[in-house]
Protein backbone atom coordinates (compact mmCIF):
# COMPACT_ATOMS: atom_id res chain seq x y z
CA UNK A 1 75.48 149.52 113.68
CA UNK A 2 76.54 146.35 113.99
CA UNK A 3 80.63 146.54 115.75
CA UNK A 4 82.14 143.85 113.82
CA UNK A 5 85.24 143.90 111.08
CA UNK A 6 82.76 144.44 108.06
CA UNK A 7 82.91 148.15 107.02
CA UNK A 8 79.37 149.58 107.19
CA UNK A 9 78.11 150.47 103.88
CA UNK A 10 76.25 153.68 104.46
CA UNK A 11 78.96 156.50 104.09
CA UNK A 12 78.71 159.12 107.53
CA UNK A 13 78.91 162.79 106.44
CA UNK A 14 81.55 163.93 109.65
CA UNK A 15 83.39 161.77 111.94
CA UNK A 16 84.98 163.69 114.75
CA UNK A 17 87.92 161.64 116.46
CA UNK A 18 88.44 163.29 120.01
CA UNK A 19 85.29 163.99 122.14
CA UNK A 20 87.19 167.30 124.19
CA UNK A 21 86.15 170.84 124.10
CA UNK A 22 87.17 171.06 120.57
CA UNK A 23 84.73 168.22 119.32
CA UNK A 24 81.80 168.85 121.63
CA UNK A 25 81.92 172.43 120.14
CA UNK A 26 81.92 171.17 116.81
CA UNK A 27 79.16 168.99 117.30
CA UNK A 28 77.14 171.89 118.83
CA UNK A 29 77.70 173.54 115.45
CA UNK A 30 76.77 170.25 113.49
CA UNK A 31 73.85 169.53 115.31
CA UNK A 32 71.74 172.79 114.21
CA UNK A 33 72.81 175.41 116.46
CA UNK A 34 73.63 178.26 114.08
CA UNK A 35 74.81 181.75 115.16
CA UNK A 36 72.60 185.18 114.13
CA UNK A 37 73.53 188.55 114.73
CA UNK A 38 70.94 188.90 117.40
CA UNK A 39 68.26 191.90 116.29
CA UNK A 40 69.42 195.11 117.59
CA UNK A 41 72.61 194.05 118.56
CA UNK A 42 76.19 195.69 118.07
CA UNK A 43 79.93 194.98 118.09
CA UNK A 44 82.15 197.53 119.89
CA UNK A 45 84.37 196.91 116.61
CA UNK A 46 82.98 199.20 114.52
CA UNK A 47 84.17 197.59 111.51
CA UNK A 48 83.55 194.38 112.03
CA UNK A 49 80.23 196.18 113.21
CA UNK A 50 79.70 197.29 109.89
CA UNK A 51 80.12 193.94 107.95
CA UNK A 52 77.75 192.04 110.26
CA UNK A 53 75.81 194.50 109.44
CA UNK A 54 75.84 194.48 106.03
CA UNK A 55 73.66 190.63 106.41
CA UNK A 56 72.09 191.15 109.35
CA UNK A 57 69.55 187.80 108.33
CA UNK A 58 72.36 185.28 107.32
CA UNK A 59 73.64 182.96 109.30
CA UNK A 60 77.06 183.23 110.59
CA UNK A 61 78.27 180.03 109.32
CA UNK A 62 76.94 181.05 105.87
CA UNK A 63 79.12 184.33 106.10
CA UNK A 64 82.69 185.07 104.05
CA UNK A 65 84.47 184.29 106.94
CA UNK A 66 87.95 185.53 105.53
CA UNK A 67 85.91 188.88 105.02
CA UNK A 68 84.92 189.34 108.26
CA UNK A 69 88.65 188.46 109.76
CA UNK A 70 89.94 191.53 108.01
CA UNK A 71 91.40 194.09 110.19
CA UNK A 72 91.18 191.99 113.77
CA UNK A 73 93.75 191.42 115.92
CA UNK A 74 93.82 189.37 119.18
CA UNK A 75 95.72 186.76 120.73
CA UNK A 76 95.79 184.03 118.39
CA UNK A 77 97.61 183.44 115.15
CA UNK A 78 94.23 182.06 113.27
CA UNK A 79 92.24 184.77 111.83
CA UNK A 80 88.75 182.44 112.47
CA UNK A 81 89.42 182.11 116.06
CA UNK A 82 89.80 185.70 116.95
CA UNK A 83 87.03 186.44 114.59
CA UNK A 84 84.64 184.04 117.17
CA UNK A 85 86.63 185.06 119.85
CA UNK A 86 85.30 188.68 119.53
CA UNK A 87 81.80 187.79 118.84
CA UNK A 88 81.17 185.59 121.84
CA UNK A 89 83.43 187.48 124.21
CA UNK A 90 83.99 191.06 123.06
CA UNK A 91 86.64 193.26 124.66
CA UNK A 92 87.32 190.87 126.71
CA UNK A 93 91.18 191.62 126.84
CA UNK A 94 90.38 194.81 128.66
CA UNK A 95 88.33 192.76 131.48
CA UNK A 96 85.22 193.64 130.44
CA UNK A 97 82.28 191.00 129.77
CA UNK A 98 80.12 193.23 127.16
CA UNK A 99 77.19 191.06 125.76
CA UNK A 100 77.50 188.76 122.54
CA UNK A 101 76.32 190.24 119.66
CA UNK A 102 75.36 186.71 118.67
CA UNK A 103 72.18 184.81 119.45
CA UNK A 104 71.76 180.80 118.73
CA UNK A 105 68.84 179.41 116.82
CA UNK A 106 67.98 175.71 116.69
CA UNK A 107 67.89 174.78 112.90
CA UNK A 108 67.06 171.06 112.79
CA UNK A 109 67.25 171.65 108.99
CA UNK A 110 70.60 172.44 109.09
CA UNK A 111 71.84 169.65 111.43
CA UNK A 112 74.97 167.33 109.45
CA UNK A 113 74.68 163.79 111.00
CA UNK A 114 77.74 162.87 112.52
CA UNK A 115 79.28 160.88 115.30
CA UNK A 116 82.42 161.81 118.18
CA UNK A 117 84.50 159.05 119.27
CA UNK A 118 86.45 158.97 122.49
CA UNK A 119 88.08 156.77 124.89
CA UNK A 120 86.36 158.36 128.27
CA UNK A 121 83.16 160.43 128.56
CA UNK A 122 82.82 164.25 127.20
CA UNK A 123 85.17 166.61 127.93
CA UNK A 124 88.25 165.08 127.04
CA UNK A 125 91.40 165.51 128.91
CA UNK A 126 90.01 167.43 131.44
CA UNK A 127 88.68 164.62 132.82
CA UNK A 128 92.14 163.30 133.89
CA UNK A 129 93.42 166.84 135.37
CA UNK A 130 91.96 166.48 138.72
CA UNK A 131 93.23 168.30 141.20
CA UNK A 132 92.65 171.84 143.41
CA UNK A 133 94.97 173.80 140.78
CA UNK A 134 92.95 176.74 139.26
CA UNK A 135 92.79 177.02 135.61
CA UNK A 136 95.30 179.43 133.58
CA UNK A 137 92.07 180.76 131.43
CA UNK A 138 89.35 182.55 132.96
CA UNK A 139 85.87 180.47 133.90
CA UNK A 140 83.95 182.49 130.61
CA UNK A 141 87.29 181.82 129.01
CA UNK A 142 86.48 177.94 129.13
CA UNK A 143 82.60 178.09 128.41
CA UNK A 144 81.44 176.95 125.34
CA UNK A 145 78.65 178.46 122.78
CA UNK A 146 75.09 178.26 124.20
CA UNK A 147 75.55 177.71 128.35
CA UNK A 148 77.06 179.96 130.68
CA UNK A 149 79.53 178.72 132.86
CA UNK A 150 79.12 180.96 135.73
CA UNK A 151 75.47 180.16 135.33
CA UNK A 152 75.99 176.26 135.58
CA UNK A 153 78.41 177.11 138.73
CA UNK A 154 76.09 178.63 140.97
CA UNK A 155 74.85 175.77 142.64
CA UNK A 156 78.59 174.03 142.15
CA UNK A 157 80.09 176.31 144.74
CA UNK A 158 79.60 179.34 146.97
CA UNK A 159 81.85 182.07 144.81
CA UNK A 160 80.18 181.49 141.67
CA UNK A 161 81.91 184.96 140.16
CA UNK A 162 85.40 183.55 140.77
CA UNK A 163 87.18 184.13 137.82
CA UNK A 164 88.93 180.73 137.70
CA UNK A 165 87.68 177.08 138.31
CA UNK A 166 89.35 174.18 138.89
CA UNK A 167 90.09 171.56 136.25
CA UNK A 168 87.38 169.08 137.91
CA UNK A 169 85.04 171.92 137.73
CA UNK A 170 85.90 172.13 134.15
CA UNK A 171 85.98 168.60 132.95
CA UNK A 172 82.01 168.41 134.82
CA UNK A 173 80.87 171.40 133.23
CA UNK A 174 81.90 169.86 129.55
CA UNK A 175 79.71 166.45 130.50
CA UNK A 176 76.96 168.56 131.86
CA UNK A 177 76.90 170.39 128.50
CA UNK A 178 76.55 167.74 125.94
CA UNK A 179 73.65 166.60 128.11
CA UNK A 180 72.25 169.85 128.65
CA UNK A 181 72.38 170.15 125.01
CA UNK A 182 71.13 166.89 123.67
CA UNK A 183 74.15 165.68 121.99
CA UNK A 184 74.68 162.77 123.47
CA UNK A 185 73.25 160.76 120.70
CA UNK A 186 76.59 161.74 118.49
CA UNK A 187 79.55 160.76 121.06
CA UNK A 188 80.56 157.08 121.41
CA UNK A 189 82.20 156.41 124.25
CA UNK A 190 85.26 153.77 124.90
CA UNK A 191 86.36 154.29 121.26
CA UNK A 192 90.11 154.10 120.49
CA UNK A 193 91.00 154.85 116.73
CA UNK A 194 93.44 152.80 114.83
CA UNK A 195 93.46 153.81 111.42
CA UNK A 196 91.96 156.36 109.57
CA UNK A 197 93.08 156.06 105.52
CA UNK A 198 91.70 157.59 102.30
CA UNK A 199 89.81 154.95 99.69
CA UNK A 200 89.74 156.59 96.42
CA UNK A 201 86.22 155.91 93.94
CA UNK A 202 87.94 155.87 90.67
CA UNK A 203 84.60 155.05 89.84
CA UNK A 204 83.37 158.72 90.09
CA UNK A 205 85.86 160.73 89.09
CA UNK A 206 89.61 162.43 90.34
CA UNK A 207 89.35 163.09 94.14
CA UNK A 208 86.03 161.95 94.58
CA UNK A 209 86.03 158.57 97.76
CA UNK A 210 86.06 158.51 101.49
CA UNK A 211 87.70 158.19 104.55
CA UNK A 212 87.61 155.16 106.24
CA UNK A 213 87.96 154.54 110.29
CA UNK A 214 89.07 151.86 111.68
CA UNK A 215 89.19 150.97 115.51
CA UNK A 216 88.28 149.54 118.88
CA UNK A 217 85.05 150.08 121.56
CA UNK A 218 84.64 149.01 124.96
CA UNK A 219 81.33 148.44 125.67
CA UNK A 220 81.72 148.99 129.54
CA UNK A 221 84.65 150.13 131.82
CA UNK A 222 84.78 147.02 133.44
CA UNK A 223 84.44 145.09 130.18
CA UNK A 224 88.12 144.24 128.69
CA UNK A 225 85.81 143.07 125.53
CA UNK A 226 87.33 145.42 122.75
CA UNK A 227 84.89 144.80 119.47
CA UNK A 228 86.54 146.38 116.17
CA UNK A 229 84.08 148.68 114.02
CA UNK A 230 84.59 150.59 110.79
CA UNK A 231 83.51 153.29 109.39
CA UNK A 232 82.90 155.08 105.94
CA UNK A 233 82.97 159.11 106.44
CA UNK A 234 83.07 161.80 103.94
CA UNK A 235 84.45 164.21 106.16
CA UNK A 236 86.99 163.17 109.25
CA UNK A 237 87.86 165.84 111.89
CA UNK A 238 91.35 165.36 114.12
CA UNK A 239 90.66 166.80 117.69
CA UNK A 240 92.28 164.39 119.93
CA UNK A 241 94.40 166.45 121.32
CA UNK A 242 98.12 166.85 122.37
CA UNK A 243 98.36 165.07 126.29
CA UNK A 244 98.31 161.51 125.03
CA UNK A 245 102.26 160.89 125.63
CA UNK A 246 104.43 163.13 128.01
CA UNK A 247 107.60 164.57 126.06
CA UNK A 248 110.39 163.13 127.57
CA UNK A 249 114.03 164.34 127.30
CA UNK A 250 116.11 161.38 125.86
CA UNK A 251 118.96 161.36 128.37
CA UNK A 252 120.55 158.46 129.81
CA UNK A 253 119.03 157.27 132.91
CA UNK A 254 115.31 158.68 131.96
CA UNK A 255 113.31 155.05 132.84
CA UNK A 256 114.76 155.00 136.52
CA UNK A 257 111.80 154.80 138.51
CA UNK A 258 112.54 158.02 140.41
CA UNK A 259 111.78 159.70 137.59
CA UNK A 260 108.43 160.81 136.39
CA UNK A 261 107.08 162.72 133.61
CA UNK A 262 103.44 163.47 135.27
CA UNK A 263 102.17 166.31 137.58
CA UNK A 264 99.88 163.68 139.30
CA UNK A 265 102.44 161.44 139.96
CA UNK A 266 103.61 164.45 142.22
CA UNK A 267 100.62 164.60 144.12
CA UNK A 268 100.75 160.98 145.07
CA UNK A 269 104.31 161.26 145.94
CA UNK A 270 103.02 163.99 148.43
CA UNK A 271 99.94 161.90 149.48
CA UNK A 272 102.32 158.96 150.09
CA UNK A 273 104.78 161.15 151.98
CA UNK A 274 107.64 160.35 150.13
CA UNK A 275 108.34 164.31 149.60
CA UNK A 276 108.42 165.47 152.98
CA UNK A 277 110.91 168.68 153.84
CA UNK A 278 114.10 166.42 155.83
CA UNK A 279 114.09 164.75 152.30
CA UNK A 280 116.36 165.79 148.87
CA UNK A 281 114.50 167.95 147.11
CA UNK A 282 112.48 167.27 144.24
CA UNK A 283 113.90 168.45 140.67
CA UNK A 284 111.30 169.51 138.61
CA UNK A 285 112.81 170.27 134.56
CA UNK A 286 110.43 172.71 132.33
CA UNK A 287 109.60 176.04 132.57
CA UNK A 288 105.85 175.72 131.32
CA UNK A 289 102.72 176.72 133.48
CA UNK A 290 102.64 173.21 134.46
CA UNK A 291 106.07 173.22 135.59
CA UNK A 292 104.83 175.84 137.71
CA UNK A 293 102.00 174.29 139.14
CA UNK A 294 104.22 171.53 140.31
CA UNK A 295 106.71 174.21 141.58
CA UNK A 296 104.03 175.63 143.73
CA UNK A 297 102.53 172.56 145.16
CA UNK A 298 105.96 171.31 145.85
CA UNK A 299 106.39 174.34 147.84
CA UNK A 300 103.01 174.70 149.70
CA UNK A 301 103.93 171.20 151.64
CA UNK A 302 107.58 172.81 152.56
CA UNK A 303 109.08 169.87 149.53
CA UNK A 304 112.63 171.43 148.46
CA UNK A 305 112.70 171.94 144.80
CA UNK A 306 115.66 172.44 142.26
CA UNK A 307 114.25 173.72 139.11
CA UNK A 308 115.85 173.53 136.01
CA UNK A 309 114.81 174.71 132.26
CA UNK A 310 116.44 175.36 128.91
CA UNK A 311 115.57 179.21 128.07
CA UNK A 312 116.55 182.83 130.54
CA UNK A 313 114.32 183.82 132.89
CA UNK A 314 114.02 187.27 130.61
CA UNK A 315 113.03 185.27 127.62
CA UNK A 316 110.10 186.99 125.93
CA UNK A 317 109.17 183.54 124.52
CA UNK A 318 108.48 181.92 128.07
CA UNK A 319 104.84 181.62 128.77
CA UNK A 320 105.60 183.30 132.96
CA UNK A 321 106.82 186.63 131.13
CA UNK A 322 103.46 186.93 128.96
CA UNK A 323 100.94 186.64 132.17
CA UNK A 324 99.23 189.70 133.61
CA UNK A 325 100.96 189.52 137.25
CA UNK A 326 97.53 191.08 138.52
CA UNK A 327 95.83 188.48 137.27
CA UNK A 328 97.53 185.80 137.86
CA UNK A 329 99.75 186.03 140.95
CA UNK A 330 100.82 182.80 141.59
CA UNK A 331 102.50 182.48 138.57
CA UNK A 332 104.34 185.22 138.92
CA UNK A 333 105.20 184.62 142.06
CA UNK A 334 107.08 181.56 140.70
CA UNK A 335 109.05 183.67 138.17
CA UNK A 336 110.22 185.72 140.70
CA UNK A 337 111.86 182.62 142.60
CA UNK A 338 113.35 182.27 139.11
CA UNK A 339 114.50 185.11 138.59
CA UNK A 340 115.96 186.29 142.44
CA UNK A 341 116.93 182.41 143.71
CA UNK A 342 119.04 181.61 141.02
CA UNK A 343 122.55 179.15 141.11
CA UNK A 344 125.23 180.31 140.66
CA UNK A 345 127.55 178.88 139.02
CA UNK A 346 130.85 180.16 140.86
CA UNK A 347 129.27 178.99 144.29
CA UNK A 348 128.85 175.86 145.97
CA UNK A 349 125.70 173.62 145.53
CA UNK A 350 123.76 174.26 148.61
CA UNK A 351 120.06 174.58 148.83
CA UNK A 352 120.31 174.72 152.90
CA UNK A 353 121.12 178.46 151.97
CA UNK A 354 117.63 178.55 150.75
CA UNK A 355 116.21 175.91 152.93
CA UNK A 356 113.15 176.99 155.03
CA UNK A 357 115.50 178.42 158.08
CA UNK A 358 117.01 180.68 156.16
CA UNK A 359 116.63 184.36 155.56
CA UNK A 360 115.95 183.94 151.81
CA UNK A 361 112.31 185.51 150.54
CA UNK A 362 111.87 182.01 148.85
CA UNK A 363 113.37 179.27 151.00
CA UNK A 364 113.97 175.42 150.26
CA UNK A 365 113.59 176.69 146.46
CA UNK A 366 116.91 177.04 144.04
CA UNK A 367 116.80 177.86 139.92
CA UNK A 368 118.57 176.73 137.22
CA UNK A 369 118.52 178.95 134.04
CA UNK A 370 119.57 177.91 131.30
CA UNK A 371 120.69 174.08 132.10
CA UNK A 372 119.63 170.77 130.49
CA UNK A 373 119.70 167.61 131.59
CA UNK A 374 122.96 165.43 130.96
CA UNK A 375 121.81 161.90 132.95
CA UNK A 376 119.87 160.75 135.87
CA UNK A 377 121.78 158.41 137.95
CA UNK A 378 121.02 155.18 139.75
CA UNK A 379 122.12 156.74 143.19
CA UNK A 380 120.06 159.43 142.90
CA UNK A 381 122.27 162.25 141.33
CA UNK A 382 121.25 164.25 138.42
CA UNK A 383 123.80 165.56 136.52
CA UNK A 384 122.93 169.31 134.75
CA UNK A 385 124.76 171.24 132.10
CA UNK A 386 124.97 175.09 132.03
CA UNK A 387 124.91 176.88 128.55
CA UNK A 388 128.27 177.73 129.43
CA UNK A 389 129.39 173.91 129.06
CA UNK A 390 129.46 173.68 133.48
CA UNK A 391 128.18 170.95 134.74
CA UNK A 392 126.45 170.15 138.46
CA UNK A 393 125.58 167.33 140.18
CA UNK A 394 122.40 167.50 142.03
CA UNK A 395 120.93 165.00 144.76
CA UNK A 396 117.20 164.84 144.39
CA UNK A 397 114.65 162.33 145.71
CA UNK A 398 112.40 162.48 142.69
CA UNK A 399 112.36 164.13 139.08
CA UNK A 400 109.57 165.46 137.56
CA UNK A 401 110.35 166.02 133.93
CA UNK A 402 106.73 168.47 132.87
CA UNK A 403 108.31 169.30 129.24
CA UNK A 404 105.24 169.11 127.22
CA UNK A 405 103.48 166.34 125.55
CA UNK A 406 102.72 164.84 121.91
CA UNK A 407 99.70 163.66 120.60
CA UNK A 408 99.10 159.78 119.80
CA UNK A 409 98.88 159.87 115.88
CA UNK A 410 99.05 156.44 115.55
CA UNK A 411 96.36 155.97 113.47
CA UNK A 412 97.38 157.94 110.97
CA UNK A 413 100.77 156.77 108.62
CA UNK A 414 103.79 157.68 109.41
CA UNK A 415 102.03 159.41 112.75
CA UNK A 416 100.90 162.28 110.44
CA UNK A 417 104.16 163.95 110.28
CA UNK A 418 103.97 164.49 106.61
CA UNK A 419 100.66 166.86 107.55
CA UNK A 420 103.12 169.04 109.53
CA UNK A 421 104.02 172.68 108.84
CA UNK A 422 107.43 170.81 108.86
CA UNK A 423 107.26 167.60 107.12
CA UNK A 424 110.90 165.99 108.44
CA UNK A 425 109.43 166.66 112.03
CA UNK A 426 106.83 164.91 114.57
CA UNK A 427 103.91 166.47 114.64
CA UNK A 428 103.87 168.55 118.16
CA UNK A 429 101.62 171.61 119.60
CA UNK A 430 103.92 174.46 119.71
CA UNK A 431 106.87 173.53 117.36
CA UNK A 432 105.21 171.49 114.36
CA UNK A 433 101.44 171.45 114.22
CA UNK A 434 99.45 170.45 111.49
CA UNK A 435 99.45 172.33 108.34
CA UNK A 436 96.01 173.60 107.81
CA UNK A 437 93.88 176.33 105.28
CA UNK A 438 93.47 179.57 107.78
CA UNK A 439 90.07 179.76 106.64
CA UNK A 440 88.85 176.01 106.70
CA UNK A 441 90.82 173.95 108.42
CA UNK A 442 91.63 171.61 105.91
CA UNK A 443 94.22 169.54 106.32
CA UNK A 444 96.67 170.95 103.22
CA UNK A 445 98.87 167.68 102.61
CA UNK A 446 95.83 164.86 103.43
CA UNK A 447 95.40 162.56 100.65
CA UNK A 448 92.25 163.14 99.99
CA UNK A 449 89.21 166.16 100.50
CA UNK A 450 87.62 166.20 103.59
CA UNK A 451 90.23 166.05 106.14
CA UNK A 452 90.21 168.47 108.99
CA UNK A 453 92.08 169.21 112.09
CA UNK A 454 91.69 171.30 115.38
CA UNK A 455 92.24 172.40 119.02
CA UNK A 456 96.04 171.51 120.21
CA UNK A 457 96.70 169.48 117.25
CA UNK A 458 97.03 172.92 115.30
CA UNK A 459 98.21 175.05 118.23
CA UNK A 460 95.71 176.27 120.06
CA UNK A 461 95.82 175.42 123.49
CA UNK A 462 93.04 177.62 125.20
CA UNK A 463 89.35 176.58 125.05
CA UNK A 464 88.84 180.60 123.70
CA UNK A 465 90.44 179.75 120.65
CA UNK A 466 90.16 176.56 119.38
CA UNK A 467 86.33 177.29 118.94
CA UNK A 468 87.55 179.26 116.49
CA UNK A 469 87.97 176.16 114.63
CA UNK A 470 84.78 174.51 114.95
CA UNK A 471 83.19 177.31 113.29
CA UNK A 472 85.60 177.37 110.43
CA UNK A 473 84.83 173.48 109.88
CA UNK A 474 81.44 173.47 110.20
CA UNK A 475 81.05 176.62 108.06
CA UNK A 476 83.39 174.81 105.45
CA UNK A 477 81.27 171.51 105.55
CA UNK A 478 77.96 173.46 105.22
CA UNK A 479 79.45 175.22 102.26
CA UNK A 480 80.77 171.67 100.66
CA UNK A 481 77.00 170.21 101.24
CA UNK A 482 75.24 173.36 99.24
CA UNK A 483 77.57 173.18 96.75
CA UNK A 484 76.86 169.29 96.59
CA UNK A 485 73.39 169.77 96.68
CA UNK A 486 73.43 167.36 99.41
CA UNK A 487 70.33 166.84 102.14
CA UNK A 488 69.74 165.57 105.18
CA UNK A 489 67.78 162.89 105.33
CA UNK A 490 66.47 161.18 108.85
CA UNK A 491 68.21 157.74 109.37
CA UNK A 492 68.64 155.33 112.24
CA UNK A 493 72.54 155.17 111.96
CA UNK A 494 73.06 156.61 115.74
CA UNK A 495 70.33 153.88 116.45
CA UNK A 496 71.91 151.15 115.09
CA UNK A 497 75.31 152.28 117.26
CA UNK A 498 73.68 152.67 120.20
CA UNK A 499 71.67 149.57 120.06
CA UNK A 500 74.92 148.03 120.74
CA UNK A 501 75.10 149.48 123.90
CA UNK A 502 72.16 148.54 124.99
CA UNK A 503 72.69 144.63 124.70
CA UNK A 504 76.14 145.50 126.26
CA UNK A 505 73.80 146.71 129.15
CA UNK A 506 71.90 143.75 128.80
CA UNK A 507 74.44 141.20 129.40
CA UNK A 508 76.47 142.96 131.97
């Protein structure tokens, strides 16, 4: 395909924008790999047992999947993803790792041409989390359909059974797996989207057209050469997920460069030795797991932190209090220091109480409950408000505000926020995602058919889940195409793409 502003002319059945775990999983899906109940196989669920039974022959994605979502529960709110959940990783809740009931077939056949742009190579996100940090989710927990994580590890590190891996570990295993998989031919790499807009064919009836995708490609990283392209695509999948832009708080004083808004920008603080214990301590503002994180890296070079956050440390909403301690120790180790090493409001400000001579069972560490941020000063003072209406003023050498993040929906109007559950709000993760069918994953408000989101963008933020969502697309797609009567015929599309690359090889 030829990367110019002309529009290609042939029409792509699925565009995927966002090549993370959530796309690559999709494309698995699209590119023929359909689940089976594998012969002689069971579910401990002996209902859902009992419907897979019922079709032992047909294909998963070829199933009623709101029938088969009856009656389970797990740990999601979408009724698809704990449906896949259970099938790849039954009873896993209960720490067991009982066998999929579920075996993969190669269906060329049933393959959907389509194509996965992204800015960096596979995997997403992940790929900018380095770091020694173990993931929150289990290894199996992060594996997608097909290849075995702990498998892949064996030769990536001594303690292949460890239950966790670290986000490096991760982001590899993702790039391995597109390879290892022969999908490489789909994802486009350097891609940066810039519109994506519905063009209505009045020609062929009510709601019949396409989606149109506009953007930018970098040949090569060292290239600053940015060609435009367009594309026509019947179906358009949003998976770019939600760490594009660090949430910030909106309080005077926020741009002072003492202030950052990014866990690495920690680590090279520590690297640099600009955190070292004779200096103020380090504020860090959020109460999320990566809040944490920062919390216990601060602490493991002997930095002083003050930690402040909006909600109690008894909230049942706060993502410390839902954690197994057993399994995940660290992290409750940090909400005990917020919970036993709290301020208090009728003393004195003085974190030498807590500093690393002291007595205290967490030294050079002090919490602030339920406080927000009033200002960040020029001299270094931070000024905090209690719920109560108290304010203190807090010396710190840096600020590390780890409050979330949005997504960049820039390419869509008005930055999608009239696809939200709440249409007078940004579209975020947790508070506002997008409004989608349970079943399909439709986008509800999109001006036209065809327009699906997953992953973060309609909040799910574990790798377990939001594979949940590539089966309810692709299942939905292959639906749309019987019902269309469409086929798949063999084209040199993908060629035509990547023939671009290679005379961007050529004159590098």
């Amino acid at each position: 395909m030829e990367l110019h502003d002309n529009v290609l002319g042939e029409i792509v059945p699925v565009v995927i924008i966002g090549n993370g775990p959530s796309g690559i999983c999709l494309s698995y899906l699209l590119s023929g790999y359909t689940p089976y109940l594998s012969p002689g196989a069971s579910h401990p669920d002996p209902l859902l047992n009992s419907k897979l039974s019922e079709e032992p022959e047909l294909p998963l994605l070829d199933r009623d999947l709101s029938y088969l979502c009856e009656g389970l529960q797990g740990r999601s709110a979408s009724p698809v993803a704990v449906l896949f959940d259970s099938l790849l990783l039954p009873d896993c809740d209960f720490g067991l790792e009982c066998e999929s009931p579920l075996e993969w077939r190669r269906r060329p056949e049933r393959a959907v041409r389509h194509l996965v742009l992204g800015k960096g190579p596979p995997g997403g996100a992940w790929h900018a989390m380095e770091g020694s940090m173990l993931t929150l989710s289990f290894a199996n927990w992060m594996e997608l359909p097909g290849l075995k994580i702990k498998d892949w590890m064996k030769d990536k590190r001594r303690n292949a059974s460890n239950d966790r891996g670290t986000p490096a570990e991760i982001a590899s295993y993702y790039q391995h797996y597109v390879r290892q998989m022969s999908l490489e031919r789909n994802f486009a790499h350097g891609t940066s989207v810039t519109s994506v807009a519905w063009r209505p064919d009045d020609s062929r009836g009510s709601g019949s057209g396409c989606w149109r995708v506009d953007g930018v490609r970098r040949l090569d990283v060292e290239d600053s050469e940015e060609l435009p392209f367009s594309l026509l695509a019947r179906n358009v999948v949003l998976a770019t997920g939600t760490h594009d832009a660090p949430a910030r708080l909106g309080v005077e004083g926020e741009s002072l460069p003492y202030v950052c808004h990014s866990f690495w920008e920690l680590e090279a603080a520590i690297a640099r030795g600009e955190l070292e214990q004779p200096s103020e301590p380090l504020l860090v503002v959020g109460a999320g797991l990566t809040a944490a994180d920062a919390v216990l890296a601060a602490r493991h070079f002997n930095v002083p932190v003050y930690h402040a956050f909006r909600r109690d440390v008894t909230d049942p909403g706060m993502v410390l209090n839902l954690l197994p301690k057993m399994l995940y120790p660290e992290y409750h180790k940090v909400h005990q220091m917020m919970t036993q090493q709290q301020h208090q409001a009728t003393s004195p400000l003085d974190i030498s109480s807590s500093s690393a001579s002291s007595s205290s069972p967490y030294a050079g560490y002090l919490s602030f409950p339920r406080h927000h941020v009033v200002s960040f000063r020029p001299d270094r003072k931070c000024v905090l408000e209690s719920d109560a209406g108290r304010r203190t003023v807090v010396p710190v050498s840096k600020v590390l505000v780890l409050i979330g993040a949005h997504p960049n929906l820039s390419y869509l109007p008005e930055r999608g926020r009239h696809l939200g559950v709440r249409t007078d709000e940004a579209i975020t993760c947790r508070r506002n995602p997008f409004d989608v069918d349970p079943y399909t994953y439709q986008v509800l408000g999109a001006e036209g058919p065809g327009m699906y989101a997953m992953g973060p963008l309609v909040g799910e933020n574990f790798v377990r889940f939001l594979k949940g969502g590539a089966l309810a697309i692709a299942s939905d797609i292959a639906k749309t195409r019987r019902e269309d009567g469409e086929e798949t015929p063999r084209d040199q599309w993908t060629d035509r793409w990547l023939a671009v690359e290679d005379r961007g090889v050529s004159r590098s």
